[in-house]
C-alpha atoms as a PDB file:
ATOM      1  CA  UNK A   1     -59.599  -0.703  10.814  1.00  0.00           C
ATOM      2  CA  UNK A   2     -57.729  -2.679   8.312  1.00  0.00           C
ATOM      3  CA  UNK A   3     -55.375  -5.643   9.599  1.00  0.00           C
ATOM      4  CA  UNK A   4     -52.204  -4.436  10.253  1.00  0.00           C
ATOM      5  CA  UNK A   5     -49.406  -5.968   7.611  1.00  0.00           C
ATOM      6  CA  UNK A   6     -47.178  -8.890   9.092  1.00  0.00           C
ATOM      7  CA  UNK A   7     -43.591  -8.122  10.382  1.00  0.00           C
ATOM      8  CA  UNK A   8     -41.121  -8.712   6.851  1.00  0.00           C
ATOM      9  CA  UNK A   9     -38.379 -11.125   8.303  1.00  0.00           C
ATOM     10  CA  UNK A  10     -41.231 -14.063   9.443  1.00  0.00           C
ATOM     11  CA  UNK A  11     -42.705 -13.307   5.633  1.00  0.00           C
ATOM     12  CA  UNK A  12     -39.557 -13.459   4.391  1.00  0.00           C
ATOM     13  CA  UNK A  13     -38.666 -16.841   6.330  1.00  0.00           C
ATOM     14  CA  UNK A  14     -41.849 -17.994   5.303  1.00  0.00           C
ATOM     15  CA  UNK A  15     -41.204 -17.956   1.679  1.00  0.00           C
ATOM     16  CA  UNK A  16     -37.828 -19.336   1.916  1.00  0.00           C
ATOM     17  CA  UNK A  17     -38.667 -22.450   4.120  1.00  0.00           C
ATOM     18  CA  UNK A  18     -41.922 -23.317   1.660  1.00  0.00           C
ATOM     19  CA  UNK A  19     -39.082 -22.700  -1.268  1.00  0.00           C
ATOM     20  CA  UNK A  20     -37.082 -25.682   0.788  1.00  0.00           C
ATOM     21  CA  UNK A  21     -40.246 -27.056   2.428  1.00  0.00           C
ATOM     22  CA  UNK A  22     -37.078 -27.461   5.702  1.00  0.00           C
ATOM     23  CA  UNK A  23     -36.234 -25.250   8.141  1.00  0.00           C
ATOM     24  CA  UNK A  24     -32.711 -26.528   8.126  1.00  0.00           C
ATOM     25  CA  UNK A  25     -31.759 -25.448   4.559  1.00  0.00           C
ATOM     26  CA  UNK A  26     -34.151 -22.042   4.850  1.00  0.00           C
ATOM     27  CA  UNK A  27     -31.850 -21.408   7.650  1.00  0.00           C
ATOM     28  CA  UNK A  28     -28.632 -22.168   5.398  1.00  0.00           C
ATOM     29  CA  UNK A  29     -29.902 -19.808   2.442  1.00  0.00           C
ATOM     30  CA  UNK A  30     -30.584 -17.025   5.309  1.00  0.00           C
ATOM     31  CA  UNK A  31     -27.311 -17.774   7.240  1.00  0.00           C
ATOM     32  CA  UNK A  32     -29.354 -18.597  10.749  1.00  0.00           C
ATOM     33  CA  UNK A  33     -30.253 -21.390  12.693  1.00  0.00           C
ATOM     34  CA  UNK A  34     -33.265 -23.572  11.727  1.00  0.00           C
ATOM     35  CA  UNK A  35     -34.380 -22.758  15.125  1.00  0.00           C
ATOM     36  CA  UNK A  36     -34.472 -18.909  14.633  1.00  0.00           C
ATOM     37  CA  UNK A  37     -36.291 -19.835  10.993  1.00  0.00           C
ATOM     38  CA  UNK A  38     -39.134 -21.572  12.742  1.00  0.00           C
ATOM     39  CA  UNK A  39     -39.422 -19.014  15.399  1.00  0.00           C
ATOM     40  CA  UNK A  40     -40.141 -16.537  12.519  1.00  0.00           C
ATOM     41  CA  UNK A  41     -42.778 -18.761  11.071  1.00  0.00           C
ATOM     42  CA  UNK A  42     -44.354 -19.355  14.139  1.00  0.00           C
ATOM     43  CA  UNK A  43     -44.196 -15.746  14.742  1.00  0.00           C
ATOM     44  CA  UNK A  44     -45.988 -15.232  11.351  1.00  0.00           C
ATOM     45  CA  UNK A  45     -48.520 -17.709  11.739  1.00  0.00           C
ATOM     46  CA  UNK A  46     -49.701 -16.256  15.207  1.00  0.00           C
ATOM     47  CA  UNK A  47     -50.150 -13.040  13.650  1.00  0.00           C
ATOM     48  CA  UNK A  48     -52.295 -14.010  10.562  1.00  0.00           C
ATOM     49  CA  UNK A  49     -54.268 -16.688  12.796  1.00  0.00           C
ATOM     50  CA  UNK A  50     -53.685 -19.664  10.655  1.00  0.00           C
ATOM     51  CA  UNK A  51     -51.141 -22.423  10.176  1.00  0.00           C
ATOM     52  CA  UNK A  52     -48.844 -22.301   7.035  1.00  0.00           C
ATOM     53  CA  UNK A  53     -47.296 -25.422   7.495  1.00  0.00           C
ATOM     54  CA  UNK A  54     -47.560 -29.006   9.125  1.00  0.00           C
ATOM     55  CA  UNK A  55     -44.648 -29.721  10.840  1.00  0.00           C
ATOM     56  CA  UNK A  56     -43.750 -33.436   9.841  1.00  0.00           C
ATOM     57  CA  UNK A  57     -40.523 -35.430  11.638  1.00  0.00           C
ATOM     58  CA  UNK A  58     -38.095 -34.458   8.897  1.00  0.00           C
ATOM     59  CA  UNK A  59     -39.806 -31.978   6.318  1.00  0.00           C
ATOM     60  CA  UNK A  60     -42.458 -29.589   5.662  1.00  0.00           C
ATOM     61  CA  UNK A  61     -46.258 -29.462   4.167  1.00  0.00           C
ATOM     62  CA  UNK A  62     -47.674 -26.497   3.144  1.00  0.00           C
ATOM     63  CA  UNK A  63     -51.240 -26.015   4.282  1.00  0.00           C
ATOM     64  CA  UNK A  64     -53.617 -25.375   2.039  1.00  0.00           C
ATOM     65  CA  UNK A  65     -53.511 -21.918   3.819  1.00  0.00           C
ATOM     66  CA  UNK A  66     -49.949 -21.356   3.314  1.00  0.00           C
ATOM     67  CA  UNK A  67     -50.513 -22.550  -0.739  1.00  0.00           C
ATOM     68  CA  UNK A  68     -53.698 -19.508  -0.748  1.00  0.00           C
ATOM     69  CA  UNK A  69     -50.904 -17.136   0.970  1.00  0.00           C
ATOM     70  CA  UNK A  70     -47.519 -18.447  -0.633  1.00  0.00           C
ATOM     71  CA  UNK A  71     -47.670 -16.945  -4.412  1.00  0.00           C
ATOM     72  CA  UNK A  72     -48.658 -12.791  -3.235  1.00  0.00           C
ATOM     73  CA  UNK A  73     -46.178 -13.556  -0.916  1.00  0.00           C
ATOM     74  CA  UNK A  74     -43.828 -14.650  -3.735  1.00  0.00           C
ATOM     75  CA  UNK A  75     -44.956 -11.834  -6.129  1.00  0.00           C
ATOM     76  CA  UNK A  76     -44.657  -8.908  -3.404  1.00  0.00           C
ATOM     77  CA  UNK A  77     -41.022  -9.992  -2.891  1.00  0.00           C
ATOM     78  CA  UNK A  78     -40.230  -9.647  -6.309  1.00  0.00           C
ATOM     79  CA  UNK A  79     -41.823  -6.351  -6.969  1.00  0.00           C
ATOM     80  CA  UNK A  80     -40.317  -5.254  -4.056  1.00  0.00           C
ATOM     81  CA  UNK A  81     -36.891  -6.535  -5.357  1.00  0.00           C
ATOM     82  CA  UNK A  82     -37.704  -4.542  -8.534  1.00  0.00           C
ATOM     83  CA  UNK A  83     -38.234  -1.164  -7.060  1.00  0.00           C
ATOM     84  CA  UNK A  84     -34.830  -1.459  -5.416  1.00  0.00           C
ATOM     85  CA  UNK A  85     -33.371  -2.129  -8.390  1.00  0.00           C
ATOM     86  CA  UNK A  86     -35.137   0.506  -9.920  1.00  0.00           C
ATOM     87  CA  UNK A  87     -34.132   3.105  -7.274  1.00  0.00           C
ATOM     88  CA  UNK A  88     -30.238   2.312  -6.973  1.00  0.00           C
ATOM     89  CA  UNK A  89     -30.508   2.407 -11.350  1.00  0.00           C
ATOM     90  CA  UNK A  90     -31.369   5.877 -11.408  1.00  0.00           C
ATOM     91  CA  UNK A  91     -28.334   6.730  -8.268  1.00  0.00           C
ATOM     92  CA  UNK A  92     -25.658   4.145 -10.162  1.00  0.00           C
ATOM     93  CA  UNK A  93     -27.476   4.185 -13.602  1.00  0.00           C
ATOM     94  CA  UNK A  94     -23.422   2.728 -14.979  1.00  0.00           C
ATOM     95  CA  UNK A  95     -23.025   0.146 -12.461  1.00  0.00           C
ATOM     96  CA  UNK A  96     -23.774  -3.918 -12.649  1.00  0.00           C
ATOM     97  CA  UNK A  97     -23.237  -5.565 -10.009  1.00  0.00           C
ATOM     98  CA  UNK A  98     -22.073  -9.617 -10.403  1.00  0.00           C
ATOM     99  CA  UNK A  99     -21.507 -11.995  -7.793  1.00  0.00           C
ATOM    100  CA  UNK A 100     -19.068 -15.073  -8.973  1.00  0.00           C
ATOM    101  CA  UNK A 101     -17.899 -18.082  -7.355  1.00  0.00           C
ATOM    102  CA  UNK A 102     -13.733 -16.614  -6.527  1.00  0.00           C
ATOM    103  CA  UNK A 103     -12.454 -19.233  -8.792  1.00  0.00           C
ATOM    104  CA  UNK A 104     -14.078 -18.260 -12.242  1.00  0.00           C
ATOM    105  CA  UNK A 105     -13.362 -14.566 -11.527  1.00  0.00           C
ATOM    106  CA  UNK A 106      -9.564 -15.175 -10.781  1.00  0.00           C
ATOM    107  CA  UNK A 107      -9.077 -17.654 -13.577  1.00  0.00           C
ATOM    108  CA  UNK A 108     -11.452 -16.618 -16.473  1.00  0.00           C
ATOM    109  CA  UNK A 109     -13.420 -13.585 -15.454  1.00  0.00           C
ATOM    110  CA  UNK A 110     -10.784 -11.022 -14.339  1.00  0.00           C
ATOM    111  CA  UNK A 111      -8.539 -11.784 -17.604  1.00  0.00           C
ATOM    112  CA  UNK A 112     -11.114 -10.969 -19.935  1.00  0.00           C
ATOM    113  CA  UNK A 113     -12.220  -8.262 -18.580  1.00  0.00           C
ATOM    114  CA  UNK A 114     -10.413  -5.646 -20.181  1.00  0.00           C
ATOM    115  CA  UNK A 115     -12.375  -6.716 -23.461  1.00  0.00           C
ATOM    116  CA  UNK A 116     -15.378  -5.877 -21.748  1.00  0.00           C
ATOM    117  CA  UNK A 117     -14.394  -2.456 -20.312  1.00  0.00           C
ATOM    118  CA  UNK A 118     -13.348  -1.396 -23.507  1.00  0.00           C
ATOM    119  CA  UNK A 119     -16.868  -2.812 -25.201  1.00  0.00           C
ATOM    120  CA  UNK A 120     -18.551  -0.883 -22.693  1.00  0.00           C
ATOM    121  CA  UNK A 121     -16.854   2.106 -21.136  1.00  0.00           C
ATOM    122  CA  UNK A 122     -19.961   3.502 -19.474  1.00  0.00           C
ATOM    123  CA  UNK A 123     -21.087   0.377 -17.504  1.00  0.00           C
ATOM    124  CA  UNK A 124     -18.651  -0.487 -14.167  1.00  0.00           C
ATOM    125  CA  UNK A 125     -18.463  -3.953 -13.116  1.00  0.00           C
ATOM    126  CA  UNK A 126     -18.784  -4.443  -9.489  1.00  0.00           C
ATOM    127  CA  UNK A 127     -18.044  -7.831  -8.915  1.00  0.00           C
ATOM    128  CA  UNK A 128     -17.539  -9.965  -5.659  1.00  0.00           C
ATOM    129  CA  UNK A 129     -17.383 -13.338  -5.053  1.00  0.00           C
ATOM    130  CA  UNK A 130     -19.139 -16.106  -2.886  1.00  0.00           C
ATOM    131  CA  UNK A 131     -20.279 -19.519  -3.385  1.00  0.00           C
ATOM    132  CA  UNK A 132     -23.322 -19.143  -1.336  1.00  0.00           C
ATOM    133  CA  UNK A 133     -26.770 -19.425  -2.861  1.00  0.00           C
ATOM    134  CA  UNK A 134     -28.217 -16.051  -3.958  1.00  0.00           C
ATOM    135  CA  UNK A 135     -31.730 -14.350  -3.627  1.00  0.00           C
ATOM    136  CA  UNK A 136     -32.023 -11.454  -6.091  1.00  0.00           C
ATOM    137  CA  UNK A 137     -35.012 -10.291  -3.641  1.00  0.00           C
ATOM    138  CA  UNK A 138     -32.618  -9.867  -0.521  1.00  0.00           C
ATOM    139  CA  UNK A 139     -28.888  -9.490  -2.157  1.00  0.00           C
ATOM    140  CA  UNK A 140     -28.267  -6.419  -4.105  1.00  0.00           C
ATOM    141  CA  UNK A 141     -26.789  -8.091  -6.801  1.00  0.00           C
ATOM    142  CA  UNK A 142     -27.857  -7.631 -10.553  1.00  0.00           C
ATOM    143  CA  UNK A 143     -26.665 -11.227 -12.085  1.00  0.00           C
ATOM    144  CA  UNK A 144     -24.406 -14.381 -10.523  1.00  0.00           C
ATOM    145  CA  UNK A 145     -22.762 -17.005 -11.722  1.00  0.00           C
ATOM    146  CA  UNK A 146     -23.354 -20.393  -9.934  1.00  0.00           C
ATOM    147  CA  UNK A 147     -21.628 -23.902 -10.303  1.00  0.00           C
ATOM    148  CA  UNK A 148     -24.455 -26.726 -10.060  1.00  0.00           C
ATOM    149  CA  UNK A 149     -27.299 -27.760 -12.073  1.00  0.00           C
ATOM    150  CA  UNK A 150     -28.893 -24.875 -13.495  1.00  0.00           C
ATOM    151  CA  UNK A 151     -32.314 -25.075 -11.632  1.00  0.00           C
ATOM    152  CA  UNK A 152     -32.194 -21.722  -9.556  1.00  0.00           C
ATOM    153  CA  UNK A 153     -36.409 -21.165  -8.595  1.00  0.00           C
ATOM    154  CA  UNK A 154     -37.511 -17.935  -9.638  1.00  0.00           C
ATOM    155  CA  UNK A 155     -34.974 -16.847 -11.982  1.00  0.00           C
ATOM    156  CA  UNK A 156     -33.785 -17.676 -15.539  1.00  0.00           C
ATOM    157  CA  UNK A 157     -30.118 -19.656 -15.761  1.00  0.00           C
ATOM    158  CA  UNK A 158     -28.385 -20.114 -18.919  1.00  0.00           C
ATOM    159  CA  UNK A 159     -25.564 -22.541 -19.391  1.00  0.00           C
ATOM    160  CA  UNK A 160     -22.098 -20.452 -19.160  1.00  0.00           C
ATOM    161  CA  UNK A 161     -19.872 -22.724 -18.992  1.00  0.00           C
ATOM    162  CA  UNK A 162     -19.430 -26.746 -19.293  1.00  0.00           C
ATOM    163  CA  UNK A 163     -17.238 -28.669 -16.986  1.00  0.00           C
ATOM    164  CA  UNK A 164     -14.506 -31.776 -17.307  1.00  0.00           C
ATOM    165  CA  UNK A 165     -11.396 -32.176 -15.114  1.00  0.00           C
ATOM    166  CA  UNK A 166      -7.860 -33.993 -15.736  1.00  0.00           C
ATOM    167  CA  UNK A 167      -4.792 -33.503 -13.750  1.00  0.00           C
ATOM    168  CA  UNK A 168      -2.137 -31.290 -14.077  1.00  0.00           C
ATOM    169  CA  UNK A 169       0.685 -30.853 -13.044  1.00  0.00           C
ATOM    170  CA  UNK A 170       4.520 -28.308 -13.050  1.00  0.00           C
ATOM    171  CA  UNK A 171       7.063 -29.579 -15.523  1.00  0.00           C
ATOM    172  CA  UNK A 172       9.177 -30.742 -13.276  1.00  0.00           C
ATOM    173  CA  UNK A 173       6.869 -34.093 -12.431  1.00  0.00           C
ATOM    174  CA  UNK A 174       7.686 -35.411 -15.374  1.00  0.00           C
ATOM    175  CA  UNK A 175      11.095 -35.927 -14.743  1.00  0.00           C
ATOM    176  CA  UNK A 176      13.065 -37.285 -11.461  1.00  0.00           C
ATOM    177  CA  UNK A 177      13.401 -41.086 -10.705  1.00  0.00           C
ATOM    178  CA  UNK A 178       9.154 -41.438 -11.096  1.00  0.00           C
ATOM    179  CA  UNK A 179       7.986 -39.436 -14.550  1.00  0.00           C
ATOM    180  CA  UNK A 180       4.220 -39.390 -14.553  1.00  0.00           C
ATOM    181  CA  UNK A 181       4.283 -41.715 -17.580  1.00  0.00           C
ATOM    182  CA  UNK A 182       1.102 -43.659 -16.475  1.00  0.00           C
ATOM    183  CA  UNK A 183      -1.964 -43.254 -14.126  1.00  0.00           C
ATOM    184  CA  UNK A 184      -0.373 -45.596 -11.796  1.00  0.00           C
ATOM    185  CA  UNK A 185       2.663 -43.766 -11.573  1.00  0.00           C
ATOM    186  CA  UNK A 186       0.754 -41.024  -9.266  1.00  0.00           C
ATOM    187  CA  UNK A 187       1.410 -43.550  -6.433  1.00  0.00           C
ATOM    188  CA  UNK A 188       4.684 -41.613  -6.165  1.00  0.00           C
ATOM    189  CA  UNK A 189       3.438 -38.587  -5.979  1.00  0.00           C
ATOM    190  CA  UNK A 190       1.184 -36.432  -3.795  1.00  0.00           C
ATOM    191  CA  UNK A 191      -2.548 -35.552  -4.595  1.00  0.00           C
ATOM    192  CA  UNK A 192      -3.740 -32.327  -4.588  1.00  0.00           C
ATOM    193  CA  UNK A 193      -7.659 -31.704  -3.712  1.00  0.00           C
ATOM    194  CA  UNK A 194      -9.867 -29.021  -4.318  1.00  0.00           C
ATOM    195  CA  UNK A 195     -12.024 -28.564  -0.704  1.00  0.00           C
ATOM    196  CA  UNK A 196     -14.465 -25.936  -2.777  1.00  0.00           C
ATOM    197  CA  UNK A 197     -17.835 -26.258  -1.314  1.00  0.00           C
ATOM    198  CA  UNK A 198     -21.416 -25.735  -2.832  1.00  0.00           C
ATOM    199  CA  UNK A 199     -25.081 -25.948  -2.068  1.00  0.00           C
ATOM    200  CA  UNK A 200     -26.389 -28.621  -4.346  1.00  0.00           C
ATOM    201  CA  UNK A 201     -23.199 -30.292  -6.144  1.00  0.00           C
ATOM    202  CA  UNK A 202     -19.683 -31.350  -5.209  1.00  0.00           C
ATOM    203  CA  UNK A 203     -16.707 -30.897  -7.173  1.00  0.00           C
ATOM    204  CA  UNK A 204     -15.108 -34.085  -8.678  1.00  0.00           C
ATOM    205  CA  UNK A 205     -12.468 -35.803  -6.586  1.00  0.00           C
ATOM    206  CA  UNK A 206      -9.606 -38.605  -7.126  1.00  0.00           C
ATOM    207  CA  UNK A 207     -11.462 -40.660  -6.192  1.00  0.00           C
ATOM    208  CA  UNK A 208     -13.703 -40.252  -9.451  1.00  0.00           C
ATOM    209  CA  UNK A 209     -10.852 -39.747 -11.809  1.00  0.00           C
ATOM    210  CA  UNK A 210      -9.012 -42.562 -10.584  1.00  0.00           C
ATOM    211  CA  UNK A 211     -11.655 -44.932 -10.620  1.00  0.00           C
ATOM    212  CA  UNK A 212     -12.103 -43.879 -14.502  1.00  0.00           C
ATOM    213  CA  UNK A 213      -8.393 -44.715 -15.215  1.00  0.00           C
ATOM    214  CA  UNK A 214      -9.058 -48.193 -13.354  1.00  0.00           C
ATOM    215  CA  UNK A 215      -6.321 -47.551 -11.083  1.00  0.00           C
ATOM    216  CA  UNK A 216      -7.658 -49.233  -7.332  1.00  0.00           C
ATOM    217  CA  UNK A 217      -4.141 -49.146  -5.089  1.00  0.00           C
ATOM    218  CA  UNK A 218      -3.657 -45.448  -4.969  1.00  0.00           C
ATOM    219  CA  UNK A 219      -5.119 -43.576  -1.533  1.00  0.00           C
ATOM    220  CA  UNK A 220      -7.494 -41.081  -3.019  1.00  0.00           C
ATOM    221  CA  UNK A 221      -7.660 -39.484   0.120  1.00  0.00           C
ATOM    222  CA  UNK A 222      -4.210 -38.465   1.229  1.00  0.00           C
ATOM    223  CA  UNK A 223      -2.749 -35.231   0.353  1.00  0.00           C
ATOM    224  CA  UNK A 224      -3.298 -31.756   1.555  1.00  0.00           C
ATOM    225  CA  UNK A 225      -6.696 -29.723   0.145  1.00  0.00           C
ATOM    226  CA  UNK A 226      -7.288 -26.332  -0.801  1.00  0.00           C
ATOM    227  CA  UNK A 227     -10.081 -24.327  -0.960  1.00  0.00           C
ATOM    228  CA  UNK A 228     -10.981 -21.366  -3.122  1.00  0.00           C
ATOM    229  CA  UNK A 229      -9.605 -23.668  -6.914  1.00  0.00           C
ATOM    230  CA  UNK A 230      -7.453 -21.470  -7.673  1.00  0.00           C
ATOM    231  CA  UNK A 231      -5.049 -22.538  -4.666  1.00  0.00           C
ATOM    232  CA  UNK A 232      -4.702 -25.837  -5.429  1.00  0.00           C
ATOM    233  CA  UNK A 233      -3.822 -24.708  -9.404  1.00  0.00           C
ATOM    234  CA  UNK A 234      -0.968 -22.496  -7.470  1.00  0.00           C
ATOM    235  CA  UNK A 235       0.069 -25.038  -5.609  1.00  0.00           C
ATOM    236  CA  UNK A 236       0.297 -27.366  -8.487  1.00  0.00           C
ATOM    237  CA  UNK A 237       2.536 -24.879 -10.666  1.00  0.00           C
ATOM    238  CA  UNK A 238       4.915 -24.233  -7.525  1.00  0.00           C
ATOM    239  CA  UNK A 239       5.477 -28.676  -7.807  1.00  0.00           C
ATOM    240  CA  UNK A 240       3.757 -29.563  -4.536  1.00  0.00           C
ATOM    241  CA  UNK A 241       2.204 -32.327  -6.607  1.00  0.00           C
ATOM    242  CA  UNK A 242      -0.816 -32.864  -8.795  1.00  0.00           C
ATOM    243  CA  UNK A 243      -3.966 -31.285  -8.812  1.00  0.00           C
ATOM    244  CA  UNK A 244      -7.787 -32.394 -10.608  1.00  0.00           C
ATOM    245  CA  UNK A 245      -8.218 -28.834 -12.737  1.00  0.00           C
ATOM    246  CA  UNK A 246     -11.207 -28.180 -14.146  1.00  0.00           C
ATOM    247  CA  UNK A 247      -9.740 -27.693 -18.143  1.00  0.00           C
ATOM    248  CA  UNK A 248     -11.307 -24.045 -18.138  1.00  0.00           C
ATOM    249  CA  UNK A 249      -9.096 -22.786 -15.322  1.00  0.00           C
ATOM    250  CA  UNK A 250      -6.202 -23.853 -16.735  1.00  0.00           C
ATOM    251  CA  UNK A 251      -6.461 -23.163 -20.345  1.00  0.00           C
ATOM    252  CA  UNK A 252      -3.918 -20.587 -20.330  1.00  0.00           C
ATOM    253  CA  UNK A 253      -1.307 -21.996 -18.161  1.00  0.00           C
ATOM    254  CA  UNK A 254      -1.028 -25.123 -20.036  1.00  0.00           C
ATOM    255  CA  UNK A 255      -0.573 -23.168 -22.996  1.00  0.00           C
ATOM    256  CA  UNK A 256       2.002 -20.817 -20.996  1.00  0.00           C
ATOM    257  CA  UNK A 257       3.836 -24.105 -19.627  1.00  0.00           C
ATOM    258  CA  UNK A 258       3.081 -23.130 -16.247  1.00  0.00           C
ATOM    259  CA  UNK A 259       1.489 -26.377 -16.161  1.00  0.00           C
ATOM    260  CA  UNK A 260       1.459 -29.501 -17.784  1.00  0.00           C
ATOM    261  CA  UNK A 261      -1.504 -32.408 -19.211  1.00  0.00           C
ATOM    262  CA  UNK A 262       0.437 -35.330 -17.660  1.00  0.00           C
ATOM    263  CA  UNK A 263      -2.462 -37.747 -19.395  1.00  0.00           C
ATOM    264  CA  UNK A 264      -4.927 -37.120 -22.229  1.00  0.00           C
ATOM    265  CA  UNK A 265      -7.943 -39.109 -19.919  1.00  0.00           C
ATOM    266  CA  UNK A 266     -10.953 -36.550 -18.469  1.00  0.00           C
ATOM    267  CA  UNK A 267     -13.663 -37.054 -16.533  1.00  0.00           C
ATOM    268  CA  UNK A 268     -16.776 -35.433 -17.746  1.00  0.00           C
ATOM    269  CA  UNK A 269     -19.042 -33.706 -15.058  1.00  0.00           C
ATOM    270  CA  UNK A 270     -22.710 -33.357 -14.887  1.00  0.00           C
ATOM    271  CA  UNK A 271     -22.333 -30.079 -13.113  1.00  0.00           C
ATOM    272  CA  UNK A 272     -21.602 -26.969 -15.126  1.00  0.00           C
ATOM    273  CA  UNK A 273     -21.579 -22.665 -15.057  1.00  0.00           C
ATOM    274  CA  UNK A 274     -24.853 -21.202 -15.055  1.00  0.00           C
ATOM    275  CA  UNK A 275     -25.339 -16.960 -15.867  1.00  0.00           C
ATOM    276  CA  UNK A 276     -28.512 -17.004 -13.306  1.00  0.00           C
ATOM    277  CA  UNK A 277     -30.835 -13.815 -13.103  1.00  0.00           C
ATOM    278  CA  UNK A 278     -33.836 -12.220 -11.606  1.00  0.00           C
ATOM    279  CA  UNK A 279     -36.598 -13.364 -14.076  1.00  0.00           C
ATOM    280  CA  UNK A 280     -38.555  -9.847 -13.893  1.00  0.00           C
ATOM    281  CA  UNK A 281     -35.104  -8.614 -15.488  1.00  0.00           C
ATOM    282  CA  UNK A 282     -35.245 -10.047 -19.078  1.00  0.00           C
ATOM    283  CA  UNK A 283     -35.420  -6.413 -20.635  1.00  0.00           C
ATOM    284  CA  UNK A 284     -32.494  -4.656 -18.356  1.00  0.00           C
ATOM    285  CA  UNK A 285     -30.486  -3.616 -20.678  1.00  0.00           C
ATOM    286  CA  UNK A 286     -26.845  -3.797 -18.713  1.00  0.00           C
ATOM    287  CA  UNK A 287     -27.556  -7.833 -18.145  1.00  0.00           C
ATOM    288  CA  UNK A 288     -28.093  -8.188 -21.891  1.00  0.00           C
ATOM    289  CA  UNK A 289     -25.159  -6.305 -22.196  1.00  0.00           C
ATOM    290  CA  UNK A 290     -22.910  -8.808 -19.847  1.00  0.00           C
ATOM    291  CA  UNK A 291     -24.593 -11.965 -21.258  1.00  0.00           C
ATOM    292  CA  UNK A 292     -24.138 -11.353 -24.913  1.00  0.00           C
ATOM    293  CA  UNK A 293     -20.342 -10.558 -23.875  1.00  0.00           C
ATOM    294  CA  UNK A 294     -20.079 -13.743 -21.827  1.00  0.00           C
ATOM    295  CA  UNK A 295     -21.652 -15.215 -24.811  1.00  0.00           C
ATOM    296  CA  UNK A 296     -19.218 -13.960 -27.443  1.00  0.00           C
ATOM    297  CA  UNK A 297     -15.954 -14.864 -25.079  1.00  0.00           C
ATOM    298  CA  UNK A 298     -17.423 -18.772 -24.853  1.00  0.00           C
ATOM    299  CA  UNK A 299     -17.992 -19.118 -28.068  1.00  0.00           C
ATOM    300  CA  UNK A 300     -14.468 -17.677 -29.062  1.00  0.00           C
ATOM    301  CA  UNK A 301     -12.364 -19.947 -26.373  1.00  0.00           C
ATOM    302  CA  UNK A 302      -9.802 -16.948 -26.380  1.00  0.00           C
ATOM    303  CA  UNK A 303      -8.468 -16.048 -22.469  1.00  0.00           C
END
């Protein structure tokens, strides 16, 4: 009788963990604890008979056992991510589905969109947002767009978007008895900070910006935060104080005058927007579609 096939949540922990080579941030990618991760593994290993790992104080190894078992693992994963796709294509043939951080849809996604409906009048968008790492094997998502630095294993990434930040601020800063006039002049003022959270980067802060200005006597820290972006833009248009915008979220309300460019100094990030997919999907048709859109709008600049 042929061995029976092992359980798919400890082969699915499995592959994640020797993707991390940690429990901890398997457990963060599969929104468990690192506890309930290694059960799974353990739970595996009992049932093939052989140890995938060796548990070291604060990482992985892979055994030579678990680097024999880890690519079929790897490779029946993404078949069976395939045939899924493959099965909901033929009940939603019209439908791609796109997960965003909330951010880029609010501010540059959902305004353009129109352009793209009317490109492509047979394909719905189903988009959602999250700023949680994605697995094309487990989420039912056909693309995403991620902030960080375009290494994503197992799929292909393409630069979407670069990054640099400056402050902004309503109109109404500039005037009063303290006009932003100077760097220095944001002692008189409060900071705005973006609280947005992700798996491998961190947004720019005060801190950074200020530090390129050379201003030293200003608390970076104080101030209240916001977290998706887009808040803290709001709140900076309503006058609670200045905000650190990222230039391509506020493209159009600067030229609305929603917003103001109280100085001409940015700080260039290392982080950018990455269109990340499923590498097995390089011929699907409805991506190409969406990237060579996405392509055509960056290379334009128009919102």
């Amino acid at each position: 009788m042929s061995r029976k096939m092992p359980p798919l949540n400890p082969l699915r922990a499995f592959e994640v963990a020797a993707r991390h080579l940690s429990f901890t941030r398997a457990a963060q990618e599969l929104f468990v604890t690192a506890a309930a991760v290694s059960h799974q593994v353990k739970t595996l290993e009992e049932n093939l008979g052989v140890a995938l790992f060796t548990r070291l104080p604060k990482s992985l190894q892979l055994t030579d056992a678990g680097k024999t078992y880890l690519p079929g693992v790897r490779q029946a994963f993404k078949q069976l991510a395939e045939a899924t796709h493959q099965l909901h294509h033929r009940v939603h043939p019209s439908t791609l589905k796109v997960n965003v951080p909330p951010t880029f849809a609010v501010k540059w996604l959902i305004p353009r969109m129109e352009r793209f409906i009317k490109a492509h009048p047979n394909l719905d968008l189903e988009v959602s947002t999250s700023n949680h790492p994605i697995d094309f094997s487990r989420d039912r998502y056909d693309l995403a767009i991620r902030y960080g630095k375009g290494k994503y294993p197992g799929t292909r990434s393409e630069l979407c978007l670069d990054v640099e930040v400056f402050p902004v601020c309503s109109p109404i800063l500039l005037a009063g008895s303290h006009p932003l006039l100077r760097p220095e002049d944001l002692k008189f003022h409060t900071l705005l900070h973006d609280e947005s959270r992700y798996r491998d980067v961190d947004n720019p802060t005060w801190k950074d910006w200020l530090h390129l200005a050379g201003v030293a006597d200003i608390d970076s820290s104080r101030g209240p935060s916001f977290w998706p972006s887009h808040l803290v833009l709001d709140a900076a248009t309503d006058g609670l104080g200045v905000a650190l915008a990222k230039k391509r979220w506020v493209e159009s309300d600067l030229a609305e005058g929603k917003l103001v460019r109280p100085f001409s100094l940015a700080l260039a990030v290392d982080y950018a927007y990455y269109l990340v997919y499923p590498e097995e999907r390089l011929d699907d048709v409805n991506i190409m579609h969406f990237l060579t859109w996405i392509r055509s709008e960056v290379a334009t600049g128009t919102a």
